[in-house]
C-alpha atoms as a PDB file:
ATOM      1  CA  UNK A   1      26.564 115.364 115.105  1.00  0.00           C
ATOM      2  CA  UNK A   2      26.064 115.965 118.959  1.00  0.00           C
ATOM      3  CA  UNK A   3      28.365 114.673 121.232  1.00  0.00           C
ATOM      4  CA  UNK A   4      30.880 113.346 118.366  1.00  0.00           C
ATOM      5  CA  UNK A   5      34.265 113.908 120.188  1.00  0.00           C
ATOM      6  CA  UNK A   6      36.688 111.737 121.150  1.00  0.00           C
ATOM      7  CA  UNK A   7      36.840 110.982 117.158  1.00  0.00           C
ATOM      8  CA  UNK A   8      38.568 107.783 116.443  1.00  0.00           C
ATOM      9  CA  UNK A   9      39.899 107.231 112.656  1.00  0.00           C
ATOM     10  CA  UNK A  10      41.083 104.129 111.021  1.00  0.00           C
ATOM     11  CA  UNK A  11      43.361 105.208 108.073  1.00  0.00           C
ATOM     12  CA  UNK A  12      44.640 103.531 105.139  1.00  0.00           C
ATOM     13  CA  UNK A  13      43.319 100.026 105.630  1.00  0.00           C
ATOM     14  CA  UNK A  14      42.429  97.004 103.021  1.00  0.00           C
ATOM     15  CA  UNK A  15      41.347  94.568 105.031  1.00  0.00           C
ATOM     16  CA  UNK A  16      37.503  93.862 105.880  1.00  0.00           C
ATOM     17  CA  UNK A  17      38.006  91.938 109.226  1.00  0.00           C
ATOM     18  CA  UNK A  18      40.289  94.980 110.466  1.00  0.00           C
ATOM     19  CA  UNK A  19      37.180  97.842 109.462  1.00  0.00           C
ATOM     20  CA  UNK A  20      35.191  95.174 111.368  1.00  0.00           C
ATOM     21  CA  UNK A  21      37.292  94.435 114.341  1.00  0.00           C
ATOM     22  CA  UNK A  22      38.382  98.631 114.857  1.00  0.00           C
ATOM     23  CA  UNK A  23      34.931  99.153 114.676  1.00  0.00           C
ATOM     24  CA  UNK A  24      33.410  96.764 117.088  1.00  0.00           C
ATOM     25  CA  UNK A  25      36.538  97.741 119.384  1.00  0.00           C
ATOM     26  CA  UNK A  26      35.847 101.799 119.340  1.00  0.00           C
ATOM     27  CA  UNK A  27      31.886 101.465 119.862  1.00  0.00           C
ATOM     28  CA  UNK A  28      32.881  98.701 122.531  1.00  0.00           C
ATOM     29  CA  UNK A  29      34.890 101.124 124.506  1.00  0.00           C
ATOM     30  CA  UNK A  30      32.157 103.707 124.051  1.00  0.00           C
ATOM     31  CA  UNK A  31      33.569 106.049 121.454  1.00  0.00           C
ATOM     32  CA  UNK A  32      30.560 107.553 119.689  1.00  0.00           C
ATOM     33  CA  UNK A  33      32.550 108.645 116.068  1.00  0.00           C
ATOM     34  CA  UNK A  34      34.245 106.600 113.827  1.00  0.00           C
ATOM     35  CA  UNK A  35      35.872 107.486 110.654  1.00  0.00           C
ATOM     36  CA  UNK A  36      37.765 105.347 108.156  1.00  0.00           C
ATOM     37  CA  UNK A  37      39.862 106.605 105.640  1.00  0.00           C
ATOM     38  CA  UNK A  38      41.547 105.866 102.571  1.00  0.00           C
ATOM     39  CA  UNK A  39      39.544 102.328 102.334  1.00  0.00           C
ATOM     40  CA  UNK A  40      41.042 100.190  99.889  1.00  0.00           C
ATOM     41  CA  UNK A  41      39.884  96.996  98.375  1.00  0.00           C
ATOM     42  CA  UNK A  42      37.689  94.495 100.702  1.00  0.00           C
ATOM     43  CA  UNK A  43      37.651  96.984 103.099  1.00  0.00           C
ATOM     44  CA  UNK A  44      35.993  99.569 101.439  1.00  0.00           C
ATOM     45  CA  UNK A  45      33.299  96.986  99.753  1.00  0.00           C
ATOM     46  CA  UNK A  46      32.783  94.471 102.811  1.00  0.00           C
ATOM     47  CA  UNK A  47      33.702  95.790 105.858  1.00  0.00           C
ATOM     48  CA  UNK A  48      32.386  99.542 105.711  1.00  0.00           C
ATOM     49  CA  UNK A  49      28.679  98.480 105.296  1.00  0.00           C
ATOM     50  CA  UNK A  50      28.990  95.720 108.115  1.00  0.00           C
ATOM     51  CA  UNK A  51      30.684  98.296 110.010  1.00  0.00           C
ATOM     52  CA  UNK A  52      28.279 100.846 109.119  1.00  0.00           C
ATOM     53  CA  UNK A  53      25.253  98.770 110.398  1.00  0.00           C
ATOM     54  CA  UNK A  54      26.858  97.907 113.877  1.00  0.00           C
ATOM     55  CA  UNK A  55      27.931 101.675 114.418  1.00  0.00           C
ATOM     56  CA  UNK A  56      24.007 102.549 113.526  1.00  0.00           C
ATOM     57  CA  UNK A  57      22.795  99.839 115.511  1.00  0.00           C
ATOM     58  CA  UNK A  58      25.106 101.402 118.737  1.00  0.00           C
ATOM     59  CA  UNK A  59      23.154 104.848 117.805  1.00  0.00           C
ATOM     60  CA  UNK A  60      27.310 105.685 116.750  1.00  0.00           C
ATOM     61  CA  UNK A  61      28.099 108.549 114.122  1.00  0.00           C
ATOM     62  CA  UNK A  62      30.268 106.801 111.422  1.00  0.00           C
ATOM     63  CA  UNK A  63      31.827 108.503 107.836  1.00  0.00           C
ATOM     64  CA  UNK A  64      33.589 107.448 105.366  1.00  0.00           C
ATOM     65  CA  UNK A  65      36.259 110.318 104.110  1.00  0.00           C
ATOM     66  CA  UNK A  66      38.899 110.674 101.933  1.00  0.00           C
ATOM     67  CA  UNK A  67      42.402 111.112 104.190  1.00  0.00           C
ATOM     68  CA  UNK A  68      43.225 112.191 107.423  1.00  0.00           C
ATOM     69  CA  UNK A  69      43.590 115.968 105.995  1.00  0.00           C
ATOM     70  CA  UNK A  70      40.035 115.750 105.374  1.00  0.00           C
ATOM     71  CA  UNK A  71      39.625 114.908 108.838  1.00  0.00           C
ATOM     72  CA  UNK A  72      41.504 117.596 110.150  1.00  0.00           C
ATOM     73  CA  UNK A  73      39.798 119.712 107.891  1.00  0.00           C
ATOM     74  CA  UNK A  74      36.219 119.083 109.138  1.00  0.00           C
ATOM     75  CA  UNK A  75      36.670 118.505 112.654  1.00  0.00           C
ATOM     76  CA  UNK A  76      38.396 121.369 114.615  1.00  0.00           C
ATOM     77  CA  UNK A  77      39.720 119.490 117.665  1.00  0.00           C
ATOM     78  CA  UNK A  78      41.947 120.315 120.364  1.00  0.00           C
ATOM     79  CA  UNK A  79      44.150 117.925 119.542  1.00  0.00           C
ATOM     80  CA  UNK A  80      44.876 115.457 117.253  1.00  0.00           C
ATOM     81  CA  UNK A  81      46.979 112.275 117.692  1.00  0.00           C
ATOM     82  CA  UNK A  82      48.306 110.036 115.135  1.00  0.00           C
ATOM     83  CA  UNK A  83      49.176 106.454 117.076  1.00  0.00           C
ATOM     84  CA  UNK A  84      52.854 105.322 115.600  1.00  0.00           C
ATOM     85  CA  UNK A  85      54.349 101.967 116.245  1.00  0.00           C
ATOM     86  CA  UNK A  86      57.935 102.136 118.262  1.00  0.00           C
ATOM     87  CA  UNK A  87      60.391 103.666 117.822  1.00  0.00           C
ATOM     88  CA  UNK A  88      58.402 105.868 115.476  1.00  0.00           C
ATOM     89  CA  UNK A  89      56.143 108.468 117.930  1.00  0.00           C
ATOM     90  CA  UNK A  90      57.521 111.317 119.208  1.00  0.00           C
ATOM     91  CA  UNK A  91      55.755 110.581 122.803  1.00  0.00           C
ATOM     92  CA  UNK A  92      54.580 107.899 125.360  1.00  0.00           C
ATOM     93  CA  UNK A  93      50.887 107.636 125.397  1.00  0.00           C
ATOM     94  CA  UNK A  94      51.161 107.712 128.961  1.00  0.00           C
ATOM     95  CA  UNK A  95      48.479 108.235 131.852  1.00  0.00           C
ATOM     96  CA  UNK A  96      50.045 112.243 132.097  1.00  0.00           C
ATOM     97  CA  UNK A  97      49.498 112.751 128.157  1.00  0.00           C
ATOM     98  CA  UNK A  98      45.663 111.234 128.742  1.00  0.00           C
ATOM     99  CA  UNK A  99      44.830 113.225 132.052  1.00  0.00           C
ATOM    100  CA  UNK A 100      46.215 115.848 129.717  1.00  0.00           C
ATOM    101  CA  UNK A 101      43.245 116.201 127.341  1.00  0.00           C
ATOM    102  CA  UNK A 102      40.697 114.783 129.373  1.00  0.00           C
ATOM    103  CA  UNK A 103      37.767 117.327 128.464  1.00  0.00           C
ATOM    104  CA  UNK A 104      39.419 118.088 125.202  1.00  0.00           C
ATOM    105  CA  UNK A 105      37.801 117.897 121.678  1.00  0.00           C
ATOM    106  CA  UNK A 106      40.412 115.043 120.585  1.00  0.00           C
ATOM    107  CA  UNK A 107      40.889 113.250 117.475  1.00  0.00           C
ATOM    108  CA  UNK A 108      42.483 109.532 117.480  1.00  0.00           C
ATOM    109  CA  UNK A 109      44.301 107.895 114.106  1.00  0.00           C
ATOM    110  CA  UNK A 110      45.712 104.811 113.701  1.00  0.00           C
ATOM    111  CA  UNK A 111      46.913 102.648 110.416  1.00  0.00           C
ATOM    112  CA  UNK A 112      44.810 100.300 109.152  1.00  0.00           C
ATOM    113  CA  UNK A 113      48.009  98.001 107.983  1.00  0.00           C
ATOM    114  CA  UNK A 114      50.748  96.204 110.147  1.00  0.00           C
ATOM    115  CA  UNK A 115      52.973  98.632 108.686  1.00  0.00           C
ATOM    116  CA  UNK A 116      51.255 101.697 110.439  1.00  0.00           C
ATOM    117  CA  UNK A 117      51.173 105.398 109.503  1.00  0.00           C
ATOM    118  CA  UNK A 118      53.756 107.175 106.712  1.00  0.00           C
ATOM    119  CA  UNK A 119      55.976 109.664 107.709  1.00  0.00           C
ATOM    120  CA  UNK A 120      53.336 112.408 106.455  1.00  0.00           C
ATOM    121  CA  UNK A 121      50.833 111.148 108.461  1.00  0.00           C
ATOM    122  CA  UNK A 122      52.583 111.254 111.618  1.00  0.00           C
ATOM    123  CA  UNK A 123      53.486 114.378 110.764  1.00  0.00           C
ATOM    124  CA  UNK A 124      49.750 115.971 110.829  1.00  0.00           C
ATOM    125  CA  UNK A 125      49.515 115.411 114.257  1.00  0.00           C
ATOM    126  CA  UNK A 126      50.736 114.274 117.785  1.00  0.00           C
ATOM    127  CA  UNK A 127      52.610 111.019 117.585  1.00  0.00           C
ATOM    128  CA  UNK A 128      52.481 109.294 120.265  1.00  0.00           C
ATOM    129  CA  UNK A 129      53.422 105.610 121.119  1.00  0.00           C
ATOM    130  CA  UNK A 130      53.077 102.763 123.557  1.00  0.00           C
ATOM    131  CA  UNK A 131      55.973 100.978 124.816  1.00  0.00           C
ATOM    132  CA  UNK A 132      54.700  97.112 123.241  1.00  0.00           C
ATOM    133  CA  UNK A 133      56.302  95.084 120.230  1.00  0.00           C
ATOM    134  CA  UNK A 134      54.955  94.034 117.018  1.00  0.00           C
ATOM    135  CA  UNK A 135      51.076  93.884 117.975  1.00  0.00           C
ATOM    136  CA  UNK A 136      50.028  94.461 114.440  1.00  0.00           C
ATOM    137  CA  UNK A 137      47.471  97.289 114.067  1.00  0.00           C
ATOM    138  CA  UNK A 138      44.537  96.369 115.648  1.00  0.00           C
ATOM    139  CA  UNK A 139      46.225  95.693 118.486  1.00  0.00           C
ATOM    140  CA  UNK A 140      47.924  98.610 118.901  1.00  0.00           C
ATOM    141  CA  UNK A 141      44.350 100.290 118.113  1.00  0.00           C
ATOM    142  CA  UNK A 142      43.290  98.268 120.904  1.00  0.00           C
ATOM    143  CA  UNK A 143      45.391  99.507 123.194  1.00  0.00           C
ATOM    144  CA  UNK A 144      45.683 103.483 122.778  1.00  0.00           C
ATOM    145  CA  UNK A 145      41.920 103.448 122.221  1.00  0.00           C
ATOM    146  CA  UNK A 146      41.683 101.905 125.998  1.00  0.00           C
ATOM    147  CA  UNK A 147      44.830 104.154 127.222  1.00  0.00           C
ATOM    148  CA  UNK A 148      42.907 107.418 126.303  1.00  0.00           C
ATOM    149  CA  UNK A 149      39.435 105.579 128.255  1.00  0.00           C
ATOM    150  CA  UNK A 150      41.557 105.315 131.133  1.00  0.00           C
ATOM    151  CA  UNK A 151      40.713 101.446 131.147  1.00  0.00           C
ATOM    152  CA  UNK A 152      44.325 100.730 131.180  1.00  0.00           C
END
């Protein structure tokens, strides 16, 4: 895979709309990997082969994997970032934490559900946050996926 970082991962999600909608918004924004993980119901039997097709159509890598351990597992990144709702990262995604890593092999995870990432999973990485209410996740995906393009 040539040219795969920034990685962007959609974990633990059961909706097909929301595989859909994170992958539309990632190759949008010009990420180049996408990963879901832990697909569960409609998700994993509607929305990863629509979302398959559109990432192959943008020339995009896209995989399918187990957990976000896998992830880490595969990929060795710089750094790796797990995107919390408030009050629940440990940082601001800020414009210092992007200028940061800019040039960095980086790794991006967000939940697939409203309820966002366990305790665990924020635990495997960098949590970071961004100071907005109840968005629900694709919003917030929305968001720190934009942050770390500098578009916002």
């Amino acid at each position: 895979m040539s040219n795969q970082f920034p990685i962007v991962v959609l974990h633990n999600v059961s909706a097909a709309s929301r595989v859909q909608e994170f992958t539309n918004i990632a190759l949008g924004l010009g990420y180049k990997t996408v990963i879901i993980t832990n697909p569960q119901g409609s998700a994993a039997q509607r929305g990863i082969p629509t979302a398959q097709k559109a990432a192959y159509k943008e020339k995009a890598n896209f995989m399918v994997l187990e957990n976000l351990e896998t992830v880490k597992e595969l990929f060795s990144a710089d750094e790796f970032f797990v995107i919390a709702p408030p009050p629940y990262g440990k940082e601001a995604l800020d414009d210092d934490l992007v200028a940061s890593v800019e040039g960095k092999k980086i790794i991006i995870a967000v939940g697939g559900n409203d309820s966002g990432l366990s305790r665990m999973d924020l635990d495997l990485g960098r949590s970071v946050q961004l100071p907005v209410g109840k968005i629900g996740s694709i919003g917030m995906a929305t968001l720190a996926l934009a942050k770390f393009k500098r578009i916002i």
